[in-house]
Protein backbone atom coordinates (compact mmCIF):
# COMPACT_ATOMS: atom_id res chain seq x y z
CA UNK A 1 67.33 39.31 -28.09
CA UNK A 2 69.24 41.34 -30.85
CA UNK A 3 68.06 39.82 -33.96
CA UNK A 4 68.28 40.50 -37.33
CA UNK A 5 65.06 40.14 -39.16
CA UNK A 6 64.73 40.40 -42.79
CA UNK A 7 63.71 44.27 -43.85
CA UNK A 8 60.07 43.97 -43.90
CA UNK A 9 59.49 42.37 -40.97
CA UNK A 10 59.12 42.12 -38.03
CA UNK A 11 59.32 38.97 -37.59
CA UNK A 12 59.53 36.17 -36.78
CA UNK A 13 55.84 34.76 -38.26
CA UNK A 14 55.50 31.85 -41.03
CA UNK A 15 53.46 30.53 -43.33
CA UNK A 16 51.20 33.50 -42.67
CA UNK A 17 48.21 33.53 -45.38
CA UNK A 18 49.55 36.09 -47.96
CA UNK A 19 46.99 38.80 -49.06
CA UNK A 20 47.41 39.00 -52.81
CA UNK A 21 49.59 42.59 -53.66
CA UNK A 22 47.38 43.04 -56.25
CA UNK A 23 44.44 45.15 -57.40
CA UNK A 24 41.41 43.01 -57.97
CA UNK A 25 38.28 42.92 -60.31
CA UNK A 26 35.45 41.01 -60.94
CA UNK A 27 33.39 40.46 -64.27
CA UNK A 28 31.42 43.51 -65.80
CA UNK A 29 28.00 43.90 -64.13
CA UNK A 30 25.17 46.32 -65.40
CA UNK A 31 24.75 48.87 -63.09
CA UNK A 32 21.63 50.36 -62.50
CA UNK A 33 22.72 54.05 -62.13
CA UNK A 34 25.93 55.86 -62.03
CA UNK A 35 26.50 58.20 -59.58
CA UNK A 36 29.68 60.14 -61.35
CA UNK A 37 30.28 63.56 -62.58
CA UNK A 38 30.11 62.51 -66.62
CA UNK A 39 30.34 63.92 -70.02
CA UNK A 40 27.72 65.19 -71.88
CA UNK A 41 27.71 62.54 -74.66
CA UNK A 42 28.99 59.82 -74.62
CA UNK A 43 28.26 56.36 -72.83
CA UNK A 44 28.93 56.60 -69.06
CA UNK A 45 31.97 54.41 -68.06
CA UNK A 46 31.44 51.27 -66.66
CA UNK A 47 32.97 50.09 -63.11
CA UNK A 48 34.89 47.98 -65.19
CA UNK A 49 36.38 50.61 -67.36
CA UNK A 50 36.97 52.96 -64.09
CA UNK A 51 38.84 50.18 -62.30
CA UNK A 52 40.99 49.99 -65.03
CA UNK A 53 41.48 53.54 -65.38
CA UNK A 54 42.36 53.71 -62.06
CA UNK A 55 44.84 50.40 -62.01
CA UNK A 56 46.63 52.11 -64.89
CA UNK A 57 47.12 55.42 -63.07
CA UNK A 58 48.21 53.89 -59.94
CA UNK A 59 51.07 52.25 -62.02
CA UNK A 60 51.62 55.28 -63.81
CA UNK A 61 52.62 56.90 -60.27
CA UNK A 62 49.29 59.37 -60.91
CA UNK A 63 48.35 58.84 -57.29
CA UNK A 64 45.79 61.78 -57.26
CA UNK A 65 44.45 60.80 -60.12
CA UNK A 66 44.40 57.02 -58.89
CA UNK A 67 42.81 57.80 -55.58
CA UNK A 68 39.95 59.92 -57.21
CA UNK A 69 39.27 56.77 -59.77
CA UNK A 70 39.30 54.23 -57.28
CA UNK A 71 36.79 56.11 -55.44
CA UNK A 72 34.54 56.64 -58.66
CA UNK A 73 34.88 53.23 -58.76
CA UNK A 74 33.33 52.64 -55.22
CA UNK A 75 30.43 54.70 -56.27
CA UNK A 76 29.52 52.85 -58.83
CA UNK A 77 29.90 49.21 -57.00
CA UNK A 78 27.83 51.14 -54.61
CA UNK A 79 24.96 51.98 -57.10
CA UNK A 80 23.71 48.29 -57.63
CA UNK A 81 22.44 48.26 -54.45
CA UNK A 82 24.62 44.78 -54.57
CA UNK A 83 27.27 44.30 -51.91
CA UNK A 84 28.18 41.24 -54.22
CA UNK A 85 31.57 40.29 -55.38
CA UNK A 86 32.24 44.36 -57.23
CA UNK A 87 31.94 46.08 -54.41
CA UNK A 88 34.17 43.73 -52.24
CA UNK A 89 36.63 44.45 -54.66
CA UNK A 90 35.83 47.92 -55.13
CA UNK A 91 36.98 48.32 -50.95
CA UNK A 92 39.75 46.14 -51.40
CA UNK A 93 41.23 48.41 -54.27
CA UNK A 94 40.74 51.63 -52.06
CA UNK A 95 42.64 49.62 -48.71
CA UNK A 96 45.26 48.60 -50.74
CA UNK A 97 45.77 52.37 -52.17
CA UNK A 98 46.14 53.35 -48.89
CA UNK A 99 48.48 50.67 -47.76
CA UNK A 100 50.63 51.12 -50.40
CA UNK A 101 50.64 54.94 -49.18
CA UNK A 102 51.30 53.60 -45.85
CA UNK A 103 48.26 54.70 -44.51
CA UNK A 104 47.17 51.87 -42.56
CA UNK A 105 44.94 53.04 -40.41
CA UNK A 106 42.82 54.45 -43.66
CA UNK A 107 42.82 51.09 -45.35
CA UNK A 108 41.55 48.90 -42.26
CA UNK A 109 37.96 50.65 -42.72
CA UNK A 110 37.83 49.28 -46.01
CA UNK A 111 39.04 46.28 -45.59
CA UNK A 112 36.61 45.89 -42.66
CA UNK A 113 33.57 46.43 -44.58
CA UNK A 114 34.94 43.88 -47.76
CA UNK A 115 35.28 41.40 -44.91
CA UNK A 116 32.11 41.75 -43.87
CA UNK A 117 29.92 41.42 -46.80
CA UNK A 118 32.45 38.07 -47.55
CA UNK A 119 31.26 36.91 -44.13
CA UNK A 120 27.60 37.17 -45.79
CA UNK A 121 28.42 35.82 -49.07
CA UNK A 122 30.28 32.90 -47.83
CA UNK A 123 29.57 30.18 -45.56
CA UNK A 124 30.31 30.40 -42.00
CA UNK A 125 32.72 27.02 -42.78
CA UNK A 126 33.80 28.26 -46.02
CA UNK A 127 37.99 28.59 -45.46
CA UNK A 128 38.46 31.69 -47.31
CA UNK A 129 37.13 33.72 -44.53
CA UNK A 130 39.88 31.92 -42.24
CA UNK A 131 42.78 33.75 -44.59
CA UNK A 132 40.64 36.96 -44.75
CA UNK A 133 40.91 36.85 -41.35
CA UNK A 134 44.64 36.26 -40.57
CA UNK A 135 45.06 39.21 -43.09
CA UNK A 136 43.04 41.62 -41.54
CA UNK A 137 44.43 40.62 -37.89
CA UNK A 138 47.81 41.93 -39.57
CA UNK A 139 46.54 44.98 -40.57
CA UNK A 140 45.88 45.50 -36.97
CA UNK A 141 48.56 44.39 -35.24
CA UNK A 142 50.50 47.23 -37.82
CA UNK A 143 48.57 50.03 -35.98
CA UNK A 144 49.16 48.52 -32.78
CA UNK A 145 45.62 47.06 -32.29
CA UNK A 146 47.15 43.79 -30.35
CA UNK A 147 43.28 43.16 -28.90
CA UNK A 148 41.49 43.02 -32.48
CA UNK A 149 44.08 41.18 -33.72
CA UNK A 150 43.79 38.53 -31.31
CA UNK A 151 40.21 38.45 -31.84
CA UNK A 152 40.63 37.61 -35.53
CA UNK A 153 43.04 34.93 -35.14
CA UNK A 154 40.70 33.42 -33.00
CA UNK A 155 37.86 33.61 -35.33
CA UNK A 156 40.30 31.78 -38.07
CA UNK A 157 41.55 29.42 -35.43
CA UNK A 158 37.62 28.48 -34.42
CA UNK A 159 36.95 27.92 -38.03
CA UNK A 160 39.99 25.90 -38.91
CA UNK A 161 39.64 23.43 -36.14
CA UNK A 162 36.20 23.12 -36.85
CA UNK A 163 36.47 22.33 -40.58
CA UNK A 164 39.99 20.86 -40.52
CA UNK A 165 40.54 19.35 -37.13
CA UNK A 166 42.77 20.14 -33.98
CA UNK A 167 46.08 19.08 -35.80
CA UNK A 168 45.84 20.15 -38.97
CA UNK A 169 49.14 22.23 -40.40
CA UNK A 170 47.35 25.11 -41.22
CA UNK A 171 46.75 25.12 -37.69
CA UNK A 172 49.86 25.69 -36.45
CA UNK A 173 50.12 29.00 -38.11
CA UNK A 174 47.56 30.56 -36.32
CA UNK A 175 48.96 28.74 -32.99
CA UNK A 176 52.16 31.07 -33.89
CA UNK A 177 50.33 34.09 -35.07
CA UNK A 178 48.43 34.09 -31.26
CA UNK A 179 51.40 33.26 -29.48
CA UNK A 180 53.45 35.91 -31.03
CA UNK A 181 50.72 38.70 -29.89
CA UNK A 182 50.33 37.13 -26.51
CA UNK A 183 53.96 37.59 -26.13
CA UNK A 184 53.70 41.18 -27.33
CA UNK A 185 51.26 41.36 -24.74
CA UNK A 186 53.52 40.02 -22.05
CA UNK A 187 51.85 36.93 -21.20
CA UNK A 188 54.33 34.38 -21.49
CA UNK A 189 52.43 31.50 -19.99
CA UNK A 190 49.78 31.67 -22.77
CA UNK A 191 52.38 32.43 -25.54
CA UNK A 192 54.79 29.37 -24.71
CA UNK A 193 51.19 27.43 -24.66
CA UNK A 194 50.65 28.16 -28.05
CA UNK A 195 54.20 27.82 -29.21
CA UNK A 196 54.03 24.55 -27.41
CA UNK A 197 50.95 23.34 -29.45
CA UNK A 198 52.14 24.63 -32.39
CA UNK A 199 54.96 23.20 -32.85
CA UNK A 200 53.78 19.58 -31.48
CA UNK A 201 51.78 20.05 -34.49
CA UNK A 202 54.72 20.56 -37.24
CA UNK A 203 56.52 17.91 -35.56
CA UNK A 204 54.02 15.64 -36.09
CA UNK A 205 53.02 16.67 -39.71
CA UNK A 206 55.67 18.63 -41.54
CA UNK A 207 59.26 17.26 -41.96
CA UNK A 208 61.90 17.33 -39.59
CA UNK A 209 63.79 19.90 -41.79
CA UNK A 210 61.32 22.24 -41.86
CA UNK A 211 61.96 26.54 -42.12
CA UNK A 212 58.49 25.82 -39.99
CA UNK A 213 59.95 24.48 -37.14
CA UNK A 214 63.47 26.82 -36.90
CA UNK A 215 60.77 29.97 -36.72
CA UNK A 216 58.20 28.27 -34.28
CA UNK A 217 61.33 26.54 -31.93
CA UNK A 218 63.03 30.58 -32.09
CA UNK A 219 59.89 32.03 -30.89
CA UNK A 220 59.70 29.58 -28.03
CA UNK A 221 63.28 30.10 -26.94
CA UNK A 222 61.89 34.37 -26.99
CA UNK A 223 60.03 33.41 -24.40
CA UNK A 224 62.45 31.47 -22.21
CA UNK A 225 64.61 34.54 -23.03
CA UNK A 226 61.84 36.88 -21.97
CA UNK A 227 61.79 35.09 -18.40
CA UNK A 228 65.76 34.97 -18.04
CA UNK A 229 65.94 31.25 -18.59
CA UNK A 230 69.09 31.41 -20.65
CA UNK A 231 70.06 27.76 -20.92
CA UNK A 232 66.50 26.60 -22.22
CA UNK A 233 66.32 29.34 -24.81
CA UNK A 234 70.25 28.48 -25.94
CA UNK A 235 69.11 24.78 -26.88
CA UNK A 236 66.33 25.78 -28.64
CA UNK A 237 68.54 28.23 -31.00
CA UNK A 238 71.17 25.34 -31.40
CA UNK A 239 68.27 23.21 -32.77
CA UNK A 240 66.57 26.01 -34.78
CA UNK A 241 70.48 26.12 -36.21
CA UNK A 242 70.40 22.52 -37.00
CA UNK A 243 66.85 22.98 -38.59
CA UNK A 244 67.90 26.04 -41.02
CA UNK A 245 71.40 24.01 -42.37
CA UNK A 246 69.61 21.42 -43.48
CA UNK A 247 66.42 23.64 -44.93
CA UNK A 248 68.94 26.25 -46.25
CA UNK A 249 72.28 25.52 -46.30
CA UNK A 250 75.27 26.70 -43.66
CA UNK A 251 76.03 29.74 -45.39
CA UNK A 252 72.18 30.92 -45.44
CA UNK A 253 71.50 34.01 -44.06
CA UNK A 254 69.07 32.23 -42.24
CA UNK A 255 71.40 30.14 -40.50
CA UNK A 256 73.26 33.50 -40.05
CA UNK A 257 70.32 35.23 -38.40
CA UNK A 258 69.66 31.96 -36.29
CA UNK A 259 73.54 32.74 -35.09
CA UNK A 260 73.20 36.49 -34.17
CA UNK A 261 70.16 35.44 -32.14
CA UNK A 262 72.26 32.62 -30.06
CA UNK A 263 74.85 34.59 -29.78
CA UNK A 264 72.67 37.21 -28.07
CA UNK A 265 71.71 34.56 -25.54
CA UNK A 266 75.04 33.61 -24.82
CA UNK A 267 75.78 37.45 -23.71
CA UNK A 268 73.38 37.11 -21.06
CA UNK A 269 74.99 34.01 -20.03
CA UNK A 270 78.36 35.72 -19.75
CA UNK A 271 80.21 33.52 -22.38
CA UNK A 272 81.47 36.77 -24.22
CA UNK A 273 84.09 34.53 -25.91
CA UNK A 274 81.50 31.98 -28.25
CA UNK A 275 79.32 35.22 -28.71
CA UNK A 276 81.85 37.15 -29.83
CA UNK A 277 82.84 33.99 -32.37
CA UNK A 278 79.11 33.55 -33.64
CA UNK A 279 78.36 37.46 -34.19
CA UNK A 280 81.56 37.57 -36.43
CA UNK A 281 79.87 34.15 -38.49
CA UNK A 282 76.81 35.80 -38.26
CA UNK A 283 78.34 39.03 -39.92
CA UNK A 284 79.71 37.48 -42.80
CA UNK A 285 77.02 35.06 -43.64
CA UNK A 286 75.24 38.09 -44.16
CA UNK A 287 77.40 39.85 -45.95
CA UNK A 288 78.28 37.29 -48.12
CA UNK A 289 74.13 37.11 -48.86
CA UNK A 290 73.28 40.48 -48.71
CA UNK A 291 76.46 42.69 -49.25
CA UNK A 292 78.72 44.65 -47.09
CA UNK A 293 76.28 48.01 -47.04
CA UNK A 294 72.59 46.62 -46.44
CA UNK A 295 70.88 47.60 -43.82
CA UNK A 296 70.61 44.46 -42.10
CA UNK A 297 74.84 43.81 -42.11
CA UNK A 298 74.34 47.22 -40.93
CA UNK A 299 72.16 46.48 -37.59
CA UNK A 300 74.69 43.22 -37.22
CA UNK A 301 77.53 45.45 -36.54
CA UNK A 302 75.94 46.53 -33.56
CA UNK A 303 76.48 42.79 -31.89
CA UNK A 304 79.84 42.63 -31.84
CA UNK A 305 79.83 45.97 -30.76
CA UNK A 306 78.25 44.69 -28.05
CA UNK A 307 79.76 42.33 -27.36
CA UNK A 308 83.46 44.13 -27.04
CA UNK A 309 81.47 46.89 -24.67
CA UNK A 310 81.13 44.18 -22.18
CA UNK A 311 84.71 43.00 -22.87
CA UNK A 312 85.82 46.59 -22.49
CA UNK A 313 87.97 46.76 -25.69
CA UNK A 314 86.50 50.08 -26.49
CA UNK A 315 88.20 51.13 -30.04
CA UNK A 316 86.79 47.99 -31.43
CA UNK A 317 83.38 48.43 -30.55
CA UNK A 318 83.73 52.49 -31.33
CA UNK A 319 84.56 50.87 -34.72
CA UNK A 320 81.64 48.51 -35.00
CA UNK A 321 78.89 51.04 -33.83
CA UNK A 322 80.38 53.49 -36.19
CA UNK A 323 80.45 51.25 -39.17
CA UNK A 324 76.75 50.31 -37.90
CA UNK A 325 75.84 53.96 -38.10
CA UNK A 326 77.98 54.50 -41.69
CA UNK A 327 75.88 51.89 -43.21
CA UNK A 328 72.42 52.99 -41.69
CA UNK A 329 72.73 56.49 -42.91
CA UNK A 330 73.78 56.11 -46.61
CA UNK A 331 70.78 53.58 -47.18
CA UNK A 332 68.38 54.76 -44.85
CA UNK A 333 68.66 58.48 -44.33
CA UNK A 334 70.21 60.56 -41.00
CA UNK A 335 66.85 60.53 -39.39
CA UNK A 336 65.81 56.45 -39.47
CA UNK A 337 64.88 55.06 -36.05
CA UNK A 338 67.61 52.43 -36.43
CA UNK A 339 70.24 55.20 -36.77
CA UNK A 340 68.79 56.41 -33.70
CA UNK A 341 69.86 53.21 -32.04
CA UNK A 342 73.00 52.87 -32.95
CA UNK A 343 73.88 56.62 -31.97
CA UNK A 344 72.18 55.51 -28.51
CA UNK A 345 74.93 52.31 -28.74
CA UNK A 346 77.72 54.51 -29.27
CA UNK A 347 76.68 57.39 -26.93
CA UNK A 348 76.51 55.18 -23.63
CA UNK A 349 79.85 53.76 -24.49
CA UNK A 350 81.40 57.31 -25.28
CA UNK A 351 79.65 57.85 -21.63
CA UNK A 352 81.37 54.82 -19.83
CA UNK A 353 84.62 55.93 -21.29
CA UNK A 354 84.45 59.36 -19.79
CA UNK A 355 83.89 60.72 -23.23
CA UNK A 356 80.69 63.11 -21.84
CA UNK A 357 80.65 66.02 -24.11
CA UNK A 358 80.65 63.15 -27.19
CA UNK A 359 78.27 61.18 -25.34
CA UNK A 360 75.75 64.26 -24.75
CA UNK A 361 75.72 65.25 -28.22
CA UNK A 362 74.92 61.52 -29.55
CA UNK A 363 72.38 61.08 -26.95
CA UNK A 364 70.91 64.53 -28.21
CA UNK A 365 70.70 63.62 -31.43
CA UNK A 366 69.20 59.98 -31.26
CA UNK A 367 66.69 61.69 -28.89
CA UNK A 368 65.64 64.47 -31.49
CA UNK A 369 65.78 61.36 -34.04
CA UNK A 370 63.25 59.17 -31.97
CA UNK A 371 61.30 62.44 -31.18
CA UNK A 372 60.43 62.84 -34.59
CA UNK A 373 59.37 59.47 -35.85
CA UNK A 374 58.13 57.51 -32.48
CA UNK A 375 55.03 57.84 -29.86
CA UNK A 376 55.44 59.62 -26.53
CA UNK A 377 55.24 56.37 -25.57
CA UNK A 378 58.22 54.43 -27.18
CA UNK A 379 60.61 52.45 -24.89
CA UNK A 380 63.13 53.22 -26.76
CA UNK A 381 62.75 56.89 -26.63
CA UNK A 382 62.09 56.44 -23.18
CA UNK A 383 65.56 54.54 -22.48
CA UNK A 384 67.89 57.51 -24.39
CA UNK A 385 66.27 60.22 -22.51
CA UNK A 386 66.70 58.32 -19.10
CA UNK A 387 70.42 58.16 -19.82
CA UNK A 388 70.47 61.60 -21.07
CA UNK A 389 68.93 62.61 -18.12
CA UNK A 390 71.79 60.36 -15.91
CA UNK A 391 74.38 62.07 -17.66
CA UNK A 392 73.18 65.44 -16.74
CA UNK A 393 73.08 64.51 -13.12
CA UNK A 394 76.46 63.09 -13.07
CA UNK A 395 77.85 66.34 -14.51
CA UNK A 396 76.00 68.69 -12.37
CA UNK A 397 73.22 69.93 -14.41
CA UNK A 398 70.14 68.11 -12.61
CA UNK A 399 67.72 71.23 -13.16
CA UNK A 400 68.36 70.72 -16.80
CA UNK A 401 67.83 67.26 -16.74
CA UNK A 402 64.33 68.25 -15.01
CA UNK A 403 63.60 70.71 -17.81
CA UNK A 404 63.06 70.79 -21.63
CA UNK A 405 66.98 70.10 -21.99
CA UNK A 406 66.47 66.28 -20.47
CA UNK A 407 62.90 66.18 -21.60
């Protein structure tokens, strides 16, 4: 489905338990030695006064400085011998230095071992440890770790149905958080389970208007999408539609996002016409909301683009893919992986209108893009140097579609 989600995510998740974007301390505690470098005189700095130290650097933009305070900091929480409250906070300080560095995979250790020591210092029913879970599931599912994620939604699942009961609302955002990775995972029998329990669950105990239900019934219609069945995901966007004007208004960007993704549906059912009609709405809901040069008007173009590809009006989708790329390049630099895709957009329709040289050159170029900032493994890279690779062929060059050229 061509969606637009909002900037910072991904996705389509709700009432996810929020980890707190700030840097946390606990009361002063006497520490029993301290294991820094210190001045000769002077009284030696308490993990209190270090924390601080290091809190004020960080929003100072001293990051070096920051990073070496936050560890001084660990030290000491380490020195009591304690793995009380300080020293959780002490790891959560030094994950969330490294998250806001975007260095995920350096943060999870820490966050790891503060989860731990809250599993010992909590009960095993104690509902904290259910949104300490969820959080550190996302931090996994952000380095790809679908497998430990799953495993930590099903820890806070266990413990909410246990203390809370098989139908209680907080339930149903787990439901969507598993359902969402079993989906990434491919299985689409357990995800439309889960979808299918969770949102038997809002129904039942949020109201009828709720943004709840438009994200959980969109998710469900993914996976009727994901198996082809067009029709069944198509009713499910119409309600999600209904759901989101009455939440947030007809000229929400919600709603508008809601219409991009129905309209996507409708492609694949071949009714170019309404799709064409909703992509347009969609377009300047969001621009209306957003303005004319964000980055998420800017991935919109691309539908209608789309959408007059398969209509085989080619100057107006040249146009839409182009304004797509204008936008994407101004706000997000020449090398972003979503400039990549629209380059990809407008090289295989440069390609179907004979336009090879052009074509080449943009499939080059979104290649060297995705080369750069995706895996070996990426579909997407995959899919632009498949075509690259096709249009080598077709003009005569297949032993430099074999070699480094098409590679």
């Amino acid at each position: 489905m061509v969606a637009s989600p909002p900037p910072t995510a991904a996705s389509r998740t709700f009432i996810r338990s929020i980890m707190a974007k700030r840097l946390l301390g606990t009361a002063n505690l006497p520490l029993c030695a301290v294991l820094l470098h210190l001045a000769a005189c002077g009284p030696a700095p308490t993990w209190e006064e270090t924390n601080d130290r290091a809190k004020a650097a960080l929003q100072e933009g001293r990051h070096d400085d920051a990073e070496r305070l936050f560890a001084q900091a660990l030290q000491l929480a380490e020195s009591t011998g304690e793995p009380g409250p300080q020293l959780v906070a002490a790891l959560n300080n030094m994950g969330l230095f490294h998250q806001g560095r975007g260095e995920v995979a350096e943060a999870i250790p820490h966050y790891r071992r503060a989860l731990e020591i809250r599993e010992g210092l909590l009960g095993p029913d104690d509902l904290e440890l259910a949104a300490d879970y969820d959080n550190m599931a996302m931090h996994y599912q952000q380095v790809r770790d679908f497998a430990e994620a799953a495993n930590l939604y099903g820890k806070a699942l266990a413990l909410r149905e246990r203390v809370l009961g098989e139908s209680a609302p907080e339930i149903a955002t787990t439901l969507n958080n598993l359902g969402l990775l079993a989906f990434i995972r491919g299985d689409l029998d357990e995800a439309e389970r889960l979808h299918r329990r969770s949102i038997s669950i809002i129904r039942e105990r949020f109201a009828a208007e709720s943004p709840n239900l438009a994200v959980a019934l969109t998710n469900l219609a993914n996976i009727h999408e994901g198996r082809r069945e067009y029709e069944e995901a198509a009713g499910l966007l119409r309600e999600a539609i209904e759901v989101w004007n009455k939440n947030a208004g007809p000229d929400s960007a919600e709603v508008a996002r809601a219409r991009n993704n129905l309209a996507a549906v409708l492609r694949a059912l071949g009714r170019l016409d309404e799709a064409e009609r909703l992509h347009r709405e969609a377009l300047a809901g969001l621009e209306r909301m957003l303005g004319s040069e964000h980055p998420e008007v800017a991935t919109t173009w691309n539908n209608p683009g789309v959408v007059y590809r398969m209509q085989k009006r080619p100057e107006e989708a040249e146009a839409a893919y182009l304004r797509a790329i204008e936008i994407l390049e101004k706000r997000l630099g020449r090398s972003h992986p979503d400039v990549a895709a629209g380059l990809f957009n407008l090289a295989r329709l440069q390609a179907e209108s004979g336009r090879l040289d052009e074509a080449e050159q943009l499939y080059r170029r979104s290649l060297q893009i995705y080369e750069s900032t995706l895996g070996p493994e990426s579909p997407d890279l995959a899919a632009v140097r498949e075509s690259l690779e096709a249009l080598l062929r077709e003009t005569g060059r297949a032993p430099e579609a074999e070699g480094p050229a098409g590679r």
